[in-house]
C-alpha atoms as a PDB file:
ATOM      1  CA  UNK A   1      64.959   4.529 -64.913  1.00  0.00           C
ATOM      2  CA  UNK A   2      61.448   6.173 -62.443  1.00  0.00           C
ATOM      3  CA  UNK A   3      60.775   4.584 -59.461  1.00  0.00           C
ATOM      4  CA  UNK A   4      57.835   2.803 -61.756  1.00  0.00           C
ATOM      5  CA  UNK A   5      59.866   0.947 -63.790  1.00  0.00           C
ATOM      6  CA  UNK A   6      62.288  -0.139 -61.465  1.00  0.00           C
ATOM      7  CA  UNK A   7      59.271  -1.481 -59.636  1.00  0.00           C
ATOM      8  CA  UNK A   8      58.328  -3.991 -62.809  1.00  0.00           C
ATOM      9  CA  UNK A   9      62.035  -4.975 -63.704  1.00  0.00           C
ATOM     10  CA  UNK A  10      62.219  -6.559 -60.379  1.00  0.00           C
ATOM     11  CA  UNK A  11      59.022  -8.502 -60.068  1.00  0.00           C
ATOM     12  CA  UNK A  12      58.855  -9.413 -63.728  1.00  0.00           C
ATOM     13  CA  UNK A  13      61.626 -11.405 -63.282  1.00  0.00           C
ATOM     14  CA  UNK A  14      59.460 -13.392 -61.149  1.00  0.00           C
ATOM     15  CA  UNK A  15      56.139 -15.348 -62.068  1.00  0.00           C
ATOM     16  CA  UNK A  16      54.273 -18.456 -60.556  1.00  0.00           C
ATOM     17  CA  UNK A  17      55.753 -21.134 -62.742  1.00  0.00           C
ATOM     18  CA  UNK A  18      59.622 -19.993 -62.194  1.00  0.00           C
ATOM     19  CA  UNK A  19      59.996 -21.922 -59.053  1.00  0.00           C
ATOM     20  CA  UNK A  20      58.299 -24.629 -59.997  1.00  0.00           C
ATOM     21  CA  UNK A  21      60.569 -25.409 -62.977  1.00  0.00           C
ATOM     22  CA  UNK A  22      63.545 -24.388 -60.905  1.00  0.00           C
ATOM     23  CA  UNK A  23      62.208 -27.191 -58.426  1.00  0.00           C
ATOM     24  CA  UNK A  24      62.099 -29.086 -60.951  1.00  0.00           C
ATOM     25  CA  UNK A  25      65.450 -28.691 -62.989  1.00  0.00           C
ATOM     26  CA  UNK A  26      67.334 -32.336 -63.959  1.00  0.00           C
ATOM     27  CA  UNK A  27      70.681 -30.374 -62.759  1.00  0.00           C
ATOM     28  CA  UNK A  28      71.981 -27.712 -60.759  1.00  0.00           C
ATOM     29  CA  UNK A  29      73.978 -26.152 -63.987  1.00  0.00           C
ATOM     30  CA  UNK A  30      70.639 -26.137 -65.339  1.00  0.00           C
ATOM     31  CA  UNK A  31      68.663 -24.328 -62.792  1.00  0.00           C
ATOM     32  CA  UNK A  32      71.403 -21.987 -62.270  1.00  0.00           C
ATOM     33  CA  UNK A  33      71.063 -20.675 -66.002  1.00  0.00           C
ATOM     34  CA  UNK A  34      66.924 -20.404 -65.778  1.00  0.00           C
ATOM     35  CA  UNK A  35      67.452 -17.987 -63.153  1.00  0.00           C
ATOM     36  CA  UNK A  36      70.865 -16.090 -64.992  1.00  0.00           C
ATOM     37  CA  UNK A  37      68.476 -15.986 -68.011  1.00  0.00           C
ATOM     38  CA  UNK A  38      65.800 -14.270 -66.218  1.00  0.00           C
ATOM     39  CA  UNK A  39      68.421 -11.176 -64.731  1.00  0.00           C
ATOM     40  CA  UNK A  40      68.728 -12.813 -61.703  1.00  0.00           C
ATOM     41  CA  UNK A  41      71.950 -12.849 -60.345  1.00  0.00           C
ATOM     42  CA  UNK A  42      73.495 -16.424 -59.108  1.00  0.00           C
ATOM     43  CA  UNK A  43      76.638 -17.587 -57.596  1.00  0.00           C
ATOM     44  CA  UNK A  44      78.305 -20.914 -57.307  1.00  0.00           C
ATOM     45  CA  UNK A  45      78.719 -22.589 -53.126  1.00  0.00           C
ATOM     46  CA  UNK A  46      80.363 -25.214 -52.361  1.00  0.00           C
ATOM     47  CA  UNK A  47      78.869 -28.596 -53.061  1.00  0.00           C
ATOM     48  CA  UNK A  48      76.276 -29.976 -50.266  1.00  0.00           C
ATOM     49  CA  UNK A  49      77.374 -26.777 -48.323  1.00  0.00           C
ATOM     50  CA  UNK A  50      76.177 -22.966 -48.406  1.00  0.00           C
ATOM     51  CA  UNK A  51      80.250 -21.390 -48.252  1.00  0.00           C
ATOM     52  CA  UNK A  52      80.980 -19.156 -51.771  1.00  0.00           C
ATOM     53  CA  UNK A  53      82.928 -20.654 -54.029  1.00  0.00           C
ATOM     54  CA  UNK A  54      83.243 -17.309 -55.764  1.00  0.00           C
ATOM     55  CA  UNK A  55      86.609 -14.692 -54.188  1.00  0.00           C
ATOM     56  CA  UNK A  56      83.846 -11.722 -53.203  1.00  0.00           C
ATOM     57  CA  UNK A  57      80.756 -14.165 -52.155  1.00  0.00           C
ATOM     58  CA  UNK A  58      77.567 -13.121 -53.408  1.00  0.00           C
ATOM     59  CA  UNK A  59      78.837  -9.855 -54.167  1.00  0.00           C
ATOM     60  CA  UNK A  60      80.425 -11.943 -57.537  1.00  0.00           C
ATOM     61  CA  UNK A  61      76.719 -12.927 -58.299  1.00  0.00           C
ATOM     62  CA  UNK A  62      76.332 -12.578 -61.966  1.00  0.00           C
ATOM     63  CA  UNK A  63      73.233 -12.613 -65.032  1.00  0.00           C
ATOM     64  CA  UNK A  64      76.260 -13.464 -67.532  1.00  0.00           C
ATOM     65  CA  UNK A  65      75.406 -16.686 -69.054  1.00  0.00           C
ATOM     66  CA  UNK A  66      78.805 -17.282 -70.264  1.00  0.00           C
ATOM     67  CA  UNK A  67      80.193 -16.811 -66.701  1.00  0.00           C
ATOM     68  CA  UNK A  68      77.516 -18.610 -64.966  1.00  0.00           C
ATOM     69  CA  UNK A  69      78.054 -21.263 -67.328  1.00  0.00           C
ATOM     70  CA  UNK A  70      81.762 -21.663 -66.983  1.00  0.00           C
ATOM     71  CA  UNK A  71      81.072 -21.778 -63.163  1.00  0.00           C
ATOM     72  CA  UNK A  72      79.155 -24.302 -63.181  1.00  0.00           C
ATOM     73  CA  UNK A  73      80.708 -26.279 -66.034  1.00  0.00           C
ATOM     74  CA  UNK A  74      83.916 -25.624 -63.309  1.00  0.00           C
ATOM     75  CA  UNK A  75      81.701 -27.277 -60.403  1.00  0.00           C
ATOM     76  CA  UNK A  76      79.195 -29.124 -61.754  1.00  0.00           C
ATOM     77  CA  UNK A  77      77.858 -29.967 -58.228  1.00  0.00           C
ATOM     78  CA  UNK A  78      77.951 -26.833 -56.877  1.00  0.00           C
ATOM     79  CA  UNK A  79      74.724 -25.199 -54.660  1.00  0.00           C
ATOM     80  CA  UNK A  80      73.339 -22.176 -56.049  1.00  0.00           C
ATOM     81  CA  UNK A  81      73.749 -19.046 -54.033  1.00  0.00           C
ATOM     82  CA  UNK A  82      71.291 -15.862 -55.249  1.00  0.00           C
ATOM     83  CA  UNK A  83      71.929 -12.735 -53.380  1.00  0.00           C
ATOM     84  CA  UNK A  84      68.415 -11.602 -51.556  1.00  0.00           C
ATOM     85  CA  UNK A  85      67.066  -8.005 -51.774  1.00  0.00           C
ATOM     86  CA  UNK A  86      66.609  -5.707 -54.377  1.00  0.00           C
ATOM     87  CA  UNK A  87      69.279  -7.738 -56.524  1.00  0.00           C
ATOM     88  CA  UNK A  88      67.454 -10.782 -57.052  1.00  0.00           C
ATOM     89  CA  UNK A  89      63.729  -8.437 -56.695  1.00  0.00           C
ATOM     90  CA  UNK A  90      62.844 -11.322 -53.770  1.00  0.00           C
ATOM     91  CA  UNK A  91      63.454 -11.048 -49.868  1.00  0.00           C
ATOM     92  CA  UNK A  92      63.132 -13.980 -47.961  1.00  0.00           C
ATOM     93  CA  UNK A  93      62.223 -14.671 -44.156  1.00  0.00           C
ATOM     94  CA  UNK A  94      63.715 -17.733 -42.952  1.00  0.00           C
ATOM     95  CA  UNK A  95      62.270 -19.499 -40.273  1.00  0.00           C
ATOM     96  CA  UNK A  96      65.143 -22.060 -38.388  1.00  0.00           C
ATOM     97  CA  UNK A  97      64.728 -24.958 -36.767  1.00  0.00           C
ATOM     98  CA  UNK A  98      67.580 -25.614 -34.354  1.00  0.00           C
ATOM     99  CA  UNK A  99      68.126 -27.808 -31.001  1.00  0.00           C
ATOM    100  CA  UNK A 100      66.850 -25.083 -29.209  1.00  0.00           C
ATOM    101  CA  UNK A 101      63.358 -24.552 -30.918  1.00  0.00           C
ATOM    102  CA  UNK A 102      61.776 -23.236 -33.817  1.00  0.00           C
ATOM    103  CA  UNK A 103      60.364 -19.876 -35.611  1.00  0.00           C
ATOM    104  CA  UNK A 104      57.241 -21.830 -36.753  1.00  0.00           C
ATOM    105  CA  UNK A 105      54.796 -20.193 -33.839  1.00  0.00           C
ATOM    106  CA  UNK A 106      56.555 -16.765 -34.306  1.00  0.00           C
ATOM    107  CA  UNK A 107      56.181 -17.163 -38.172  1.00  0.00           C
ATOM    108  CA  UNK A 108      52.341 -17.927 -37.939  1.00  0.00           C
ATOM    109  CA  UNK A 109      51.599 -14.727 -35.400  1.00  0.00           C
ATOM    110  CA  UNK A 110      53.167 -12.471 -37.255  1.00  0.00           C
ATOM    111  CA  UNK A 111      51.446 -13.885 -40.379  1.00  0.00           C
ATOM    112  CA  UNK A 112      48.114 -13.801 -38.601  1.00  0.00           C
ATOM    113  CA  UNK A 113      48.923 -10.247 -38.403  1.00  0.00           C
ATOM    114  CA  UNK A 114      48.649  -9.206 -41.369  1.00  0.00           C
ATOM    115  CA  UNK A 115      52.773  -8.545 -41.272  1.00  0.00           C
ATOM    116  CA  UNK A 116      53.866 -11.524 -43.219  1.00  0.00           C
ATOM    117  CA  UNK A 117      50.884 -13.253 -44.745  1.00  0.00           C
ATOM    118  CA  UNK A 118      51.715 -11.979 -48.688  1.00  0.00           C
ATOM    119  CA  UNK A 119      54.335 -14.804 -49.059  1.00  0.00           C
ATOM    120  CA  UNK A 120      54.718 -15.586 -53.025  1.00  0.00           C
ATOM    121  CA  UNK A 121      56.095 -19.100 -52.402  1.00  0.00           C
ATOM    122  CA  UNK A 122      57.813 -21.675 -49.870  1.00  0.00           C
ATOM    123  CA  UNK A 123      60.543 -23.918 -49.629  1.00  0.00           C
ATOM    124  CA  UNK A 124      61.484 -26.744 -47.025  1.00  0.00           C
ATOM    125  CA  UNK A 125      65.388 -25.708 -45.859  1.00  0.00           C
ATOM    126  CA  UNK A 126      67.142 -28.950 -45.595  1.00  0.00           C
ATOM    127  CA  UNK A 127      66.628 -28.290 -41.928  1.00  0.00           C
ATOM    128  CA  UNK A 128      63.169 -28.673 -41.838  1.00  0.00           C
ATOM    129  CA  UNK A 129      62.734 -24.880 -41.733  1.00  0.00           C
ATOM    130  CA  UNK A 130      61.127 -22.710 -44.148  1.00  0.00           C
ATOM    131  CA  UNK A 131      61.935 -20.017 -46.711  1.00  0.00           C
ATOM    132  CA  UNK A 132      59.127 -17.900 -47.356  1.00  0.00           C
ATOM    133  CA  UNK A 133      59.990 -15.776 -50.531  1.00  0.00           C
ATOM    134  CA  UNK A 134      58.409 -11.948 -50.983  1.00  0.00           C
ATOM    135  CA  UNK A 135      58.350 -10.269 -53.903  1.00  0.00           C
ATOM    136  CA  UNK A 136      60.569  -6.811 -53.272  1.00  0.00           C
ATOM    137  CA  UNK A 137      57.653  -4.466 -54.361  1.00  0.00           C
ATOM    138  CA  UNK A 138      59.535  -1.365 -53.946  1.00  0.00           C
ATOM    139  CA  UNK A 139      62.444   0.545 -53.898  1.00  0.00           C
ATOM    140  CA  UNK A 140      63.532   1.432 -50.319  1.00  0.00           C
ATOM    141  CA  UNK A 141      66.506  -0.996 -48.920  1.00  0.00           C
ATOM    142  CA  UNK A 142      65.684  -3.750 -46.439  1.00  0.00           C
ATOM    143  CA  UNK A 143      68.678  -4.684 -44.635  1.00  0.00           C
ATOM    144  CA  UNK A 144      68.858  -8.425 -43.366  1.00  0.00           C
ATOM    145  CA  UNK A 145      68.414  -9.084 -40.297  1.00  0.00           C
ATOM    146  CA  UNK A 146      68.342 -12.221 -37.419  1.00  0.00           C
ATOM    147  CA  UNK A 147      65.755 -12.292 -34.254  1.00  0.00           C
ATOM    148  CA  UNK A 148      67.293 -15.652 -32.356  1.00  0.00           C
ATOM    149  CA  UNK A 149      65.297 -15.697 -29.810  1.00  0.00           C
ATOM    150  CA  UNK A 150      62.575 -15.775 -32.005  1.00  0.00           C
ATOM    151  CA  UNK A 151      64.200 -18.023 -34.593  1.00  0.00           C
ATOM    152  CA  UNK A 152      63.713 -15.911 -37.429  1.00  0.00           C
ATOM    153  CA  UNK A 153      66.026 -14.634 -39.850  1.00  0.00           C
ATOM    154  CA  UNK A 154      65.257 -12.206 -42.782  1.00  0.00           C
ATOM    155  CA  UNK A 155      66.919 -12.271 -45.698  1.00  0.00           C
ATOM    156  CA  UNK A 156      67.155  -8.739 -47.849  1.00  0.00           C
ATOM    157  CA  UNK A 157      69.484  -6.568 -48.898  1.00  0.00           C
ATOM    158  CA  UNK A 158      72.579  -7.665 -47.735  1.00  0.00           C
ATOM    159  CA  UNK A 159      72.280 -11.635 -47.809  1.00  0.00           C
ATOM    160  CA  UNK A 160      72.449 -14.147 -49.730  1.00  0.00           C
ATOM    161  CA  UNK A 161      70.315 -17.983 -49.457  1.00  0.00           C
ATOM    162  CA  UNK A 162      70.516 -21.347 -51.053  1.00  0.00           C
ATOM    163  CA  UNK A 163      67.810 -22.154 -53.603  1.00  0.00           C
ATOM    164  CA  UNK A 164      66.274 -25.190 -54.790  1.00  0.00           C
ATOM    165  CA  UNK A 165      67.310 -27.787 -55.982  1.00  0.00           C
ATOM    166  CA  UNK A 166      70.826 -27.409 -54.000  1.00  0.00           C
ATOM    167  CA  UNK A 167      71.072 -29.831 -50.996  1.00  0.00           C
ATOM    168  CA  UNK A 168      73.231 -29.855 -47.625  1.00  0.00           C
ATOM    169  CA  UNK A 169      73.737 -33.095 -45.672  1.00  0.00           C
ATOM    170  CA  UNK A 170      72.066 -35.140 -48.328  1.00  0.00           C
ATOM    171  CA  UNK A 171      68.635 -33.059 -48.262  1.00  0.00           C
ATOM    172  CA  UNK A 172      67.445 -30.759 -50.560  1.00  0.00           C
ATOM    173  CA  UNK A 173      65.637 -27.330 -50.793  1.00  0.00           C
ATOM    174  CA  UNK A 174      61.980 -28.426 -51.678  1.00  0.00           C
ATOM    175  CA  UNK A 175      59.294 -26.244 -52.990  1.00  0.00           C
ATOM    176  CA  UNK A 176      56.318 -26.927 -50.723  1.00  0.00           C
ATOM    177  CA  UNK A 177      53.949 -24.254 -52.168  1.00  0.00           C
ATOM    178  CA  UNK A 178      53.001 -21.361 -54.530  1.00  0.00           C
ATOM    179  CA  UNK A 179      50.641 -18.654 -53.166  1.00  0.00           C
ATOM    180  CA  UNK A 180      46.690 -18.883 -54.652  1.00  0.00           C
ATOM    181  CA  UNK A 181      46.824 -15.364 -52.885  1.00  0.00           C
ATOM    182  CA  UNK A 182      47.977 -12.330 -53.733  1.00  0.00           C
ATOM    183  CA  UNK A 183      51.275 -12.310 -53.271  1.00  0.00           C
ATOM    184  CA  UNK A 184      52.661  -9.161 -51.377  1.00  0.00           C
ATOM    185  CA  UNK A 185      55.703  -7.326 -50.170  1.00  0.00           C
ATOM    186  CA  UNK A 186      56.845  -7.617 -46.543  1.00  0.00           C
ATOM    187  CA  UNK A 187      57.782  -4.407 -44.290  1.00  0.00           C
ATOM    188  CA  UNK A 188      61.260  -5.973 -42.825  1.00  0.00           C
ATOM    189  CA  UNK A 189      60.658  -2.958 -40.330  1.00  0.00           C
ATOM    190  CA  UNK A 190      57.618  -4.063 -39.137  1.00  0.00           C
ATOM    191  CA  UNK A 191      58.569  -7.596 -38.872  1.00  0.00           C
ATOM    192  CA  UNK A 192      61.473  -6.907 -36.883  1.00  0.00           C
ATOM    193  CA  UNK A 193      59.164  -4.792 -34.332  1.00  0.00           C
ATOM    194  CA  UNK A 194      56.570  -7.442 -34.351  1.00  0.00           C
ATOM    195  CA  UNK A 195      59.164 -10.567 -33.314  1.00  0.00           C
ATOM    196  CA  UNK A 196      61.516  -7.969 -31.248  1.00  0.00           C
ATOM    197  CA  UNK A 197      59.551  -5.319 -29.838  1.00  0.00           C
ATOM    198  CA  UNK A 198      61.304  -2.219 -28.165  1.00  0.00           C
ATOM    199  CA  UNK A 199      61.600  -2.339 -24.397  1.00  0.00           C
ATOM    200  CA  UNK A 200      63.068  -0.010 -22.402  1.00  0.00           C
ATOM    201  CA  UNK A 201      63.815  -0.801 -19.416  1.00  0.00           C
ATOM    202  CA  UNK A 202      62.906   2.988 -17.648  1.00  0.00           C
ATOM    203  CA  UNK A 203      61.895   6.350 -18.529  1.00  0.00           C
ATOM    204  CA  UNK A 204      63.965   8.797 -20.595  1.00  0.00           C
ATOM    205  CA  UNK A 205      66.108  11.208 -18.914  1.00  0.00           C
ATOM    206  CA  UNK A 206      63.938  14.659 -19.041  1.00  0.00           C
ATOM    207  CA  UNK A 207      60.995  13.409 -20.237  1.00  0.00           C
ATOM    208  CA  UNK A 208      58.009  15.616 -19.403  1.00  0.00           C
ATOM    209  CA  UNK A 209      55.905  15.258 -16.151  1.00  0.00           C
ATOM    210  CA  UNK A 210      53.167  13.285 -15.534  1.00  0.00           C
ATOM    211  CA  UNK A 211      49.931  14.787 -16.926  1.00  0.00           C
ATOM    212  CA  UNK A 212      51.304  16.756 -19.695  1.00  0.00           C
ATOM    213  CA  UNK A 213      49.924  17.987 -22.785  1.00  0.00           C
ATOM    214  CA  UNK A 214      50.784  16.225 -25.818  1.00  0.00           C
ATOM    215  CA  UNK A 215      51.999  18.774 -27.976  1.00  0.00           C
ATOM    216  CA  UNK A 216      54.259  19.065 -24.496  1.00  0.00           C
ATOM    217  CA  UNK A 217      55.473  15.297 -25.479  1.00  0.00           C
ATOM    218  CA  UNK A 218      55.520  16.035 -29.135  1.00  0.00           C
ATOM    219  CA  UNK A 219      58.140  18.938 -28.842  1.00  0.00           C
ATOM    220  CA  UNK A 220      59.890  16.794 -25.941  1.00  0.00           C
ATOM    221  CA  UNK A 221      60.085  13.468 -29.114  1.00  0.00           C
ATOM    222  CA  UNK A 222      61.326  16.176 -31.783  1.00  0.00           C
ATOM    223  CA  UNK A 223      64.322  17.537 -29.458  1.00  0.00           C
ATOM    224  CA  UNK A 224      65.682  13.816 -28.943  1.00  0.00           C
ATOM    225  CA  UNK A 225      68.881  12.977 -30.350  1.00  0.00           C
ATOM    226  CA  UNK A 226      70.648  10.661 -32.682  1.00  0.00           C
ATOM    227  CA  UNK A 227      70.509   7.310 -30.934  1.00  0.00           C
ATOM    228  CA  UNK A 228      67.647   8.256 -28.350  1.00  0.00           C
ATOM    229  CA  UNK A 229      64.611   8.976 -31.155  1.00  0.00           C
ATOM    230  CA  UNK A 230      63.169   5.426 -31.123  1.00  0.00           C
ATOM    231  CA  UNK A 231      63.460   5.353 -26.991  1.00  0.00           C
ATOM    232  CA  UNK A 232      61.880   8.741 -26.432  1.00  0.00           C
ATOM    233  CA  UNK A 233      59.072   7.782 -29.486  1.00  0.00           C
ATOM    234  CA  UNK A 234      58.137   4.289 -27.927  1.00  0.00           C
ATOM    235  CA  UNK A 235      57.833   5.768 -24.305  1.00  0.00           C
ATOM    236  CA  UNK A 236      55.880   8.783 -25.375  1.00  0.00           C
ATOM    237  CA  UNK A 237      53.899   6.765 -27.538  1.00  0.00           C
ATOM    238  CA  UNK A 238      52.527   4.606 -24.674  1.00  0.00           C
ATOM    239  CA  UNK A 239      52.291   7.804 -22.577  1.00  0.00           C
ATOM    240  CA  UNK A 240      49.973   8.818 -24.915  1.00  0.00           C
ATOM    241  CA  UNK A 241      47.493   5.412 -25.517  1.00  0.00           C
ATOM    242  CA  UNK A 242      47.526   5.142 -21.276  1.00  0.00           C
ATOM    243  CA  UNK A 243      46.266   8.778 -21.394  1.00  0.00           C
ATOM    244  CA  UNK A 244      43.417   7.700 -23.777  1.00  0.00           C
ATOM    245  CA  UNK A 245      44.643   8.743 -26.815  1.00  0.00           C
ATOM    246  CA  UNK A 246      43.320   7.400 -29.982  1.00  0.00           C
ATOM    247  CA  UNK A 247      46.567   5.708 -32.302  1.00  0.00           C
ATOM    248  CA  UNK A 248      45.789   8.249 -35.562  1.00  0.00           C
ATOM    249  CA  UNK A 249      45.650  10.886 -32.922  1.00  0.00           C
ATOM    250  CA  UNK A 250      49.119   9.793 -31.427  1.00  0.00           C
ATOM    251  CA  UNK A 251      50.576   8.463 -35.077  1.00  0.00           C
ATOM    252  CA  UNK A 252      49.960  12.875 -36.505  1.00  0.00           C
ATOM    253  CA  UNK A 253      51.435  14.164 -33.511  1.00  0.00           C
ATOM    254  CA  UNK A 254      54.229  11.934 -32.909  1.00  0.00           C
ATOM    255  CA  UNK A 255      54.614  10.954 -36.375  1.00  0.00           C
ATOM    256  CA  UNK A 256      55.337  14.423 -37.387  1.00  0.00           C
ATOM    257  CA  UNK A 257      57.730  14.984 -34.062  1.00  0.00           C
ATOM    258  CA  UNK A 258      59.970  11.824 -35.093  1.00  0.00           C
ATOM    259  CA  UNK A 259      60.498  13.141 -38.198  1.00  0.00           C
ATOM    260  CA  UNK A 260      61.447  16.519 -37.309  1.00  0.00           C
ATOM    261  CA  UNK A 261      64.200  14.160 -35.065  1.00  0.00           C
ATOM    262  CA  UNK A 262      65.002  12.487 -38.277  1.00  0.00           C
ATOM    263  CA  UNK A 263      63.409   9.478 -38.004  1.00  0.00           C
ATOM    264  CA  UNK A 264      62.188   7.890 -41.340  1.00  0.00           C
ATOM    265  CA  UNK A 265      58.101   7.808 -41.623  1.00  0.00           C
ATOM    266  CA  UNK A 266      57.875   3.844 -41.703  1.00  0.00           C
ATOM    267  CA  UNK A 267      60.868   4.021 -38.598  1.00  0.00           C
ATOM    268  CA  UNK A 268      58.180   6.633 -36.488  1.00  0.00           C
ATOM    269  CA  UNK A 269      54.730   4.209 -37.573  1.00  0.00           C
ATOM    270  CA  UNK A 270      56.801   1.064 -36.882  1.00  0.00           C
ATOM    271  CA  UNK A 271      57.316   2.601 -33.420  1.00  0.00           C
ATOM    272  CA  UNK A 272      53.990   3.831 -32.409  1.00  0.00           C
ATOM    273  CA  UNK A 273      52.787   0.895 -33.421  1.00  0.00           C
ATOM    274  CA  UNK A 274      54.404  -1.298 -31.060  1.00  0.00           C
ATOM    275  CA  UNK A 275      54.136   1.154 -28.589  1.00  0.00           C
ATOM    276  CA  UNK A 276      50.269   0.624 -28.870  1.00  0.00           C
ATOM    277  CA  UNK A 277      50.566  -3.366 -28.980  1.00  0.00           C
ATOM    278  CA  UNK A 278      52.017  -3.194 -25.874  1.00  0.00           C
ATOM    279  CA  UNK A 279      50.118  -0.737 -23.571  1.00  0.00           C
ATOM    280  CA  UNK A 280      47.062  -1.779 -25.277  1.00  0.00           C
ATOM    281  CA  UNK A 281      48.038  -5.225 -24.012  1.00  0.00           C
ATOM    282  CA  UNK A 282      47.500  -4.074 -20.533  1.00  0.00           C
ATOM    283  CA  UNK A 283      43.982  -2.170 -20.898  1.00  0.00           C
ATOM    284  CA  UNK A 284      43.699   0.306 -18.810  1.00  0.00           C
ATOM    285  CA  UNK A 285      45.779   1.775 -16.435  1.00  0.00           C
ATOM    286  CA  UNK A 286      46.349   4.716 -13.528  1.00  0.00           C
ATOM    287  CA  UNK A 287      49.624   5.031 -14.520  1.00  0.00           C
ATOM    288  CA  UNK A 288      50.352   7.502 -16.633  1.00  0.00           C
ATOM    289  CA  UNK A 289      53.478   5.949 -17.922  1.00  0.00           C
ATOM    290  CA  UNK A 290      54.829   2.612 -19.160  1.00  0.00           C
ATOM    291  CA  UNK A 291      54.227  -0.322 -16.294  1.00  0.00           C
ATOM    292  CA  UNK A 292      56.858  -2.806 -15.434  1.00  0.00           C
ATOM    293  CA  UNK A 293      54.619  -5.196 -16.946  1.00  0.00           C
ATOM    294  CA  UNK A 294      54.516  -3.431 -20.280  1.00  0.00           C
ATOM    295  CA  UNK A 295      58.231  -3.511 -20.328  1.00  0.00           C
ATOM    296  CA  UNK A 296      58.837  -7.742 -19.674  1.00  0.00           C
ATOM    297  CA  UNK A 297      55.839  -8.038 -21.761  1.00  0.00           C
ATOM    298  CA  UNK A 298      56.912 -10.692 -24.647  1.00  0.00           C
ATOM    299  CA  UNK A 299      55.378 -11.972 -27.868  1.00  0.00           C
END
């Protein structure tokens, strides 16, 4: 199967009234064989709980009707678990409430942004949190991933979450709304930088002088190792906006550096890009390097 089609298997599983009839389902056996019926895989958790019921977890997840339905006919209470990612063609970004705050303020920057503002549809957690559900629009893997300090979670390749209408403690998983926007993928990547931005706490070893010509800092990025690319990218990248740089100048010349270190394109733009939130941050400067302020800065 081309890239193409893979594309429209996974979001044609997917359409607005789906999770409104899931919502909506008079039992859980029910729901869980609307979803099995649509090629999206489903496993049974434990009743009122989020804990596999299944020997592998989500990894068991299965489109079989016949074995969906002799799970649930097994554990007719059980929560539905759906494996996130490119397995279910839906990533989800969960924002947490717990004793020690919330994501809600993070969630609404970053979707101010532009970064996570193409949600297809939400659900209240039992928690009082929120899953906001993406269509996976392409094909290149999205690992999960957690920001606590932020209070956001992301839910991709990798991970598994509860859909409605399970419940935990009594509550359930509500749907709250279904997007009158276009509904659009999210960049994980650029999430991730957004809520958790790189900072290095000082300068490279052997980065170049003070002054120095970028193609001196581009050839300097391109010679960095495994597991010092990003560093050397971020701090050359803010060498470059404090020198006055423009960020398509900086994103050609550092782009193509990263990647001759072997750093994906969306890992290099990702990089930059916070790299130029942050200096920019500070306007300008007569240090021609990043400030002790642009390091503690914080979003």
């Amino acid at each position: 199967m081309n890239h193409s089609a893979q594309r429209q298997s996974r979001t044609s599983r997917w359409n607005p009234w789906l999770p409104v009839t899931l919502s909506d389902a008079t039992d859980l056996a029910t729901a869980s064989m609307m979803l099995a019926t649509r090629d999206i895989p489903v496993f049974p958790c434990t009743p009122g709980g989020k804990q596999p019921l299944t020997t592998h977890g989500f990894h068991d997840a299965s489109t079989d009707p016949a074995t969906v339905r002799g799970w649930w006919q097994r554990w007719p209470e059980a929560n539905i678990g759906m494996p996130t990612g490119a397995a279910a063609g839906v990533d989800v970004v969960d924002v947490d409430v717990h004793s020690s705050g919330n994501g809600f303020a993070a969630f609404e920057r970053a979707r101010s942004a532009g970064i996570a503002d193409g949600w297809a549809w939400l659900v209240r957690t039992p928690s009082a949190g929120v899953h906001a559900y993406y269509l996976r629009g392409g094909v290149d893997e999205q690992r999960s991933w957690q920001v606590p300090s932020q209070h956001v979670d992301f839910r991709g390749d990798g991970g598994y979450i509860i859909v409605p209408p399970s419940t935990v403690a009594g509550r359930a998983y509500e749907l709250i709304a279904v997007a009158q926007h276009r509904a659009t993928p999210v960049d994980a990547s650029a999430l991730r930088a957004f809520l958790e931005p790189p900072r290095p706490s000082r300068p490279p070893a052997s980065m170049p002088a003070v002054g120095s010509r970028p193609e001196k800092l581009a050839d300097w990025v391109a010679a960095r190792p495994e597991g010092a690319r990003n560093h050397g990218l971020f701090w050359a990248a803010c060498r470059m906006v404090e020198e006055g740089h423009s960020f398509d100048s900086t994103a050609n010349l550092l782009g193509d550096a990263a990647r001759s270190a072997g750093l994906s394109d969306r890992e290099a733009m990702t990089t930059i890009r916070s790299a130029y939130r942050i200096a920019s941050r500070l306007g300008a400067t007569t240090v021609a390097r990043p400030t002790a302020a642009a390091e503690a800065v914080s979003l």
